[in-house]
PDB file of N, CA and C in Angstrom:
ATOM      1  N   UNK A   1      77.860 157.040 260.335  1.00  0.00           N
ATOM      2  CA  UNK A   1      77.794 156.380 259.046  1.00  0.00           C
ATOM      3  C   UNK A   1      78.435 154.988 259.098  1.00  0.00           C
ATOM      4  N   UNK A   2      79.486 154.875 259.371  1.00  0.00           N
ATOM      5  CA  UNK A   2      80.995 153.693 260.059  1.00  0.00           C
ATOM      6  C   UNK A   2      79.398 152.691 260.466  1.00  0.00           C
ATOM      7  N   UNK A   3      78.631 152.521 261.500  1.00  0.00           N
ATOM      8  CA  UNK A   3      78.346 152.005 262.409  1.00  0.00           C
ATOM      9  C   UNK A   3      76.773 151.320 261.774  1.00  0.00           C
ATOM     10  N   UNK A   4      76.425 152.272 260.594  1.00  0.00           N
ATOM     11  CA  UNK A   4      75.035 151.931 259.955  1.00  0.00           C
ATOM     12  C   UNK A   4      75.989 151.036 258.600  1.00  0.00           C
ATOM     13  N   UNK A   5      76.699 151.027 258.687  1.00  0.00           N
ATOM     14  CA  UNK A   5      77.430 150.081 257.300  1.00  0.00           C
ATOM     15  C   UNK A   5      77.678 148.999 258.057  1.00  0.00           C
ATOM     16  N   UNK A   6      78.593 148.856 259.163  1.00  0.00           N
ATOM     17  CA  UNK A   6      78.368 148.263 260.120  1.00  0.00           C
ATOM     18  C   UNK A   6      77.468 146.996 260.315  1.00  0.00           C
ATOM     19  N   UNK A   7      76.251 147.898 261.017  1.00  0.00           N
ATOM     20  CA  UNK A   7      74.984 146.857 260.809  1.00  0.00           C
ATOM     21  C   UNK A   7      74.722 145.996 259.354  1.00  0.00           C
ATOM     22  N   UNK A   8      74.711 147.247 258.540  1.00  0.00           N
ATOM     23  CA  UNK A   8      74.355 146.098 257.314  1.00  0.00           C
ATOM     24  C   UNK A   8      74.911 145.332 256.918  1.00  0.00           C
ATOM     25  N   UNK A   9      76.349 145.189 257.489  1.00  0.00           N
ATOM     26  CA  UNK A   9      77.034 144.280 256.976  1.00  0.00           C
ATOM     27  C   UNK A   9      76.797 143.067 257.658  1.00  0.00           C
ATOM     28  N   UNK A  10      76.660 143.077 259.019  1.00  0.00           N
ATOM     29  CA  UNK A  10      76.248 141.918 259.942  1.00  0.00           C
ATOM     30  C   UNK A  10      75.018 141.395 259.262  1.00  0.00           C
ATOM     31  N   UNK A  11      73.713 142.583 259.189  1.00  0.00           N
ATOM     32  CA  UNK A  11      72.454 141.899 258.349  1.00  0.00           C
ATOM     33  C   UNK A  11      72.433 140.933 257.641  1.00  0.00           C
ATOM     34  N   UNK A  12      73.743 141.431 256.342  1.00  0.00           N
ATOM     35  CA  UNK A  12      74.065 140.680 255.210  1.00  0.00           C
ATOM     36  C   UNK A  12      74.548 139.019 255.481  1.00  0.00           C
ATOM     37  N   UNK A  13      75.511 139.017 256.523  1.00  0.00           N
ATOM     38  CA  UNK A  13      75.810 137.849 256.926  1.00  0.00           C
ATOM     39  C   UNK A  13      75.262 137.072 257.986  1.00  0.00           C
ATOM     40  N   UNK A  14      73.890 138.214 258.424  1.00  0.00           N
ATOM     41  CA  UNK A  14      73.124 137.005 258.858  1.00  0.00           C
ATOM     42  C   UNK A  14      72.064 136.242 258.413  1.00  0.00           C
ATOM     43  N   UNK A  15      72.072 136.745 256.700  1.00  0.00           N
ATOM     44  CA  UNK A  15      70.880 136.539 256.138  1.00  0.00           C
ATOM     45  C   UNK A  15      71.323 135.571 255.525  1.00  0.00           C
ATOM     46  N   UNK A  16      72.973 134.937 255.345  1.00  0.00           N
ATOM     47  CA  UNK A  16      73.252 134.677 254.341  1.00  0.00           C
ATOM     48  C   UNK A  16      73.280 133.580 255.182  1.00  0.00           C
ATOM     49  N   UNK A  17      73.700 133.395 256.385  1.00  0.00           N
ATOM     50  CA  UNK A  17      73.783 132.389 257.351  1.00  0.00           C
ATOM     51  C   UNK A  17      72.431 131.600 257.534  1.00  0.00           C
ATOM     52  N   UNK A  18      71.487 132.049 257.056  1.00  0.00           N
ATOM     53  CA  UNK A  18      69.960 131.620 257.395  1.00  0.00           C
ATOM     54  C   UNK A  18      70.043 131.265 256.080  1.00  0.00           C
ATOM     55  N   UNK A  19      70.086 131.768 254.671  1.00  0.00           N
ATOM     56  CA  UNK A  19      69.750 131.036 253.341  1.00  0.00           C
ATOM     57  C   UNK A  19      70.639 129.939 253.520  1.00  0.00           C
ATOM     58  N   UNK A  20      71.724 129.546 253.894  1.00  0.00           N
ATOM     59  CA  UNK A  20      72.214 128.325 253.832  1.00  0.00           C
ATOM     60  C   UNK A  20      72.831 127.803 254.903  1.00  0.00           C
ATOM     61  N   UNK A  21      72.268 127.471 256.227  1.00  0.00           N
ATOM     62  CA  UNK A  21      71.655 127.090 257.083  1.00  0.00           C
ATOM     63  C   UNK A  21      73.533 127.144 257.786  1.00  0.00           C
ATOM     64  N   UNK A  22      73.853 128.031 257.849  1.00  0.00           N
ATOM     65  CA  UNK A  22      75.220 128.103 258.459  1.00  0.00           C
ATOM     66  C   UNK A  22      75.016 128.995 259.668  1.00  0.00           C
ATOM     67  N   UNK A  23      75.101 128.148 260.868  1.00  0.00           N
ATOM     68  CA  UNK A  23      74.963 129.029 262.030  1.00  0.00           C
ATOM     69  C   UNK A  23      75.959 129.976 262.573  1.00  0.00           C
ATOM     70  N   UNK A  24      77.564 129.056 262.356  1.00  0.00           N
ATOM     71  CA  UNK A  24      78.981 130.258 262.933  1.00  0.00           C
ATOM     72  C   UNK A  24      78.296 131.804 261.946  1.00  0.00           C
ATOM     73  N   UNK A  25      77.810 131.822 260.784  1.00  0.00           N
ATOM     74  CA  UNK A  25      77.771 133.092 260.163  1.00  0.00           C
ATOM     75  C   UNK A  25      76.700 133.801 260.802  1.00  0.00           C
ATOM     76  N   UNK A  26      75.773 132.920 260.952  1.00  0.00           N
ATOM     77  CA  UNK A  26      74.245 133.873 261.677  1.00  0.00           C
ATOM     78  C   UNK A  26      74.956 133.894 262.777  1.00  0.00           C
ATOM     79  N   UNK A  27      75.541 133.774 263.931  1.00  0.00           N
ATOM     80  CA  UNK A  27      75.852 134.184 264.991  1.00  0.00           C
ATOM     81  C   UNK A  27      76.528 135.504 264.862  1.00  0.00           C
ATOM     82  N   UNK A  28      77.624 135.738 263.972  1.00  0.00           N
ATOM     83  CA  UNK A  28      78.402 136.513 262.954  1.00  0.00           C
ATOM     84  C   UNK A  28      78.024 137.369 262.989  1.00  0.00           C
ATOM     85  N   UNK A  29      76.977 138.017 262.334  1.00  0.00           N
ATOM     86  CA  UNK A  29      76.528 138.756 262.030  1.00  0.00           C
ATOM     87  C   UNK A  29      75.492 139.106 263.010  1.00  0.00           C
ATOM     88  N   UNK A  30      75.150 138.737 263.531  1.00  0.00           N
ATOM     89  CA  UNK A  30      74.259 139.147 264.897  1.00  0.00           C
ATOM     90  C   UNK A  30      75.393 139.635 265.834  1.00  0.00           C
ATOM     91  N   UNK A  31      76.816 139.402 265.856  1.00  0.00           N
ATOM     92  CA  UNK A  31      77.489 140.196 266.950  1.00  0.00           C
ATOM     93  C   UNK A  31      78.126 141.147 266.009  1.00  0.00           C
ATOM     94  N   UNK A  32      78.129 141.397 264.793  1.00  0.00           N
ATOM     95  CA  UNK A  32      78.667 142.171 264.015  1.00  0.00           C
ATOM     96  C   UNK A  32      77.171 143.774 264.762  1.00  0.00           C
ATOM     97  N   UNK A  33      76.272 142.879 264.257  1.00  0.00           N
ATOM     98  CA  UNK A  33      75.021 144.034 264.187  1.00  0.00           C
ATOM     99  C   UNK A  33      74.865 144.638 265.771  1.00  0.00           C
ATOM    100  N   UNK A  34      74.978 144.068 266.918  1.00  0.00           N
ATOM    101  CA  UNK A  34      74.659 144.352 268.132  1.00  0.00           C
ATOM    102  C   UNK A  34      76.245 145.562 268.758  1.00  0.00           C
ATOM    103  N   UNK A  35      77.215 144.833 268.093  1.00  0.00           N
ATOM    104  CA  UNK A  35      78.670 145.801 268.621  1.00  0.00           C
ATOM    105  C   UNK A  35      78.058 147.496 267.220  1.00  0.00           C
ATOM    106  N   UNK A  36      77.416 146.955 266.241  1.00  0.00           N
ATOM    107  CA  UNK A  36      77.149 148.422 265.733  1.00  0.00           C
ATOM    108  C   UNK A  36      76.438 149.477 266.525  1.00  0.00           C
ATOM    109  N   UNK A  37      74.885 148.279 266.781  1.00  0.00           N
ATOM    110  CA  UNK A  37      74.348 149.223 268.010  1.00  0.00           C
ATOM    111  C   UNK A  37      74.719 149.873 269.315  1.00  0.00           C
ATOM    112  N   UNK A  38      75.678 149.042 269.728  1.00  0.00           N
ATOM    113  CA  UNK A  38      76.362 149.810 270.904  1.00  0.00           C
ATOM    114  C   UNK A  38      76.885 150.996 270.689  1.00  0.00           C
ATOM    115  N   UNK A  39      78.079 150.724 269.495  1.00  0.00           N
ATOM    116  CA  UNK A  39      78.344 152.034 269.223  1.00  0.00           C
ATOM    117  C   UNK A  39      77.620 152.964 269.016  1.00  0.00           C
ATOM    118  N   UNK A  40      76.390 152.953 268.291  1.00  0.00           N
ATOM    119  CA  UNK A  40      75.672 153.748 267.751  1.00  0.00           C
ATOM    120  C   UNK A  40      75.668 154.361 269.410  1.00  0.00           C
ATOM    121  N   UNK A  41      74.690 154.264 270.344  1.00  0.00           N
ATOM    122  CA  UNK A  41      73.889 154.168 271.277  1.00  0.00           C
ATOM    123  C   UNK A  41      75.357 155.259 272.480  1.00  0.00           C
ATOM    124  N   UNK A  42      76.572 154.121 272.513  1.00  0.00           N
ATOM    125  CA  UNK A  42      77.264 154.656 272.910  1.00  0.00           C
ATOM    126  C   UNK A  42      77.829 156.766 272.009  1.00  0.00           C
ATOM    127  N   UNK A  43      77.889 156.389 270.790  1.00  0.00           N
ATOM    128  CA  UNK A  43      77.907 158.103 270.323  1.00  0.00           C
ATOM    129  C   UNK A  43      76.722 158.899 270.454  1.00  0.00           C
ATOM    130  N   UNK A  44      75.510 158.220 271.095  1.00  0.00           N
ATOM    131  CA  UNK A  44      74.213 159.258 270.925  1.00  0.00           C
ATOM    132  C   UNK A  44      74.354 159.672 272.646  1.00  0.00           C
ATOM    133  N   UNK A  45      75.245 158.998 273.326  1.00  0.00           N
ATOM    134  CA  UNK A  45      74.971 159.530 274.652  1.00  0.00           C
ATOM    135  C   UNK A  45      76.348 160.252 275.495  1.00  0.00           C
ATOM    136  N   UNK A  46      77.338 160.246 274.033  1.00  0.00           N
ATOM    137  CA  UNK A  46      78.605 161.286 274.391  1.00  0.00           C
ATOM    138  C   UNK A  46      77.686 162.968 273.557  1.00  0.00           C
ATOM    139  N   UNK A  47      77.149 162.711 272.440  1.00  0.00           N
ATOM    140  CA  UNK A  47      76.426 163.705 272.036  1.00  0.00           C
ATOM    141  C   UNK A  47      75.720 164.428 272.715  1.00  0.00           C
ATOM    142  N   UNK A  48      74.820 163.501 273.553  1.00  0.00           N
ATOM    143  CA  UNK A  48      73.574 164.274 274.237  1.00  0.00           C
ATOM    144  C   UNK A  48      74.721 164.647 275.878  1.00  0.00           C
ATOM    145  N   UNK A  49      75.564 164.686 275.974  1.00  0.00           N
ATOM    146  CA  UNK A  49      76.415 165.158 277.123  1.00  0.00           C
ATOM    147  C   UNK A  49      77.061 166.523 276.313  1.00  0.00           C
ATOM    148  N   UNK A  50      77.125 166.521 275.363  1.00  0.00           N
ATOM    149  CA  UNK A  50      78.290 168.007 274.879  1.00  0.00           C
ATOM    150  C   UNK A  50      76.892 168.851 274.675  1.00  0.00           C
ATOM    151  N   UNK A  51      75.842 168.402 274.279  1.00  0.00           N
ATOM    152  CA  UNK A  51      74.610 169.438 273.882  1.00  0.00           C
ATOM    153  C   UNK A  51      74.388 170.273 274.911  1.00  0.00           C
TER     154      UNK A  51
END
C-alpha cells in the first residue's frame, strides 16, 4: 500500500513539474516513482521466495 501512495505521490509531482515547466520537480517525482517500483518489485520477489 506504503509503495502505491508512494508512486502517486511522485506522479503528482511530476505532473505538477510539467504544468509549470519546473524540471528539479519532474525529475522529483520520477525518482520518487521509480524507488516505489523497486520496492514494489523488490517485495514481490521476497514473496515469491517464502511461497
Amino acid at each position: 500500500m506504503k509503495n502505491a501512495a508512494d508512486k502517486l505521490k511522485g506522479d503528482a509531482k511530476e505532473k505538477v513539474g510539467d504544468a509549470t515547466d519546473n524540471e528539479d520537480l519532474q525529475a522529483e517525482g520520477r525518482v520518487e516513482e521509480s524507488k516505489a517500483d523497486l520496492k514494489q518489485a523488490t517485495e514481490k520477489a521476497k514473496d515469491a521466495f517464502k511461497g
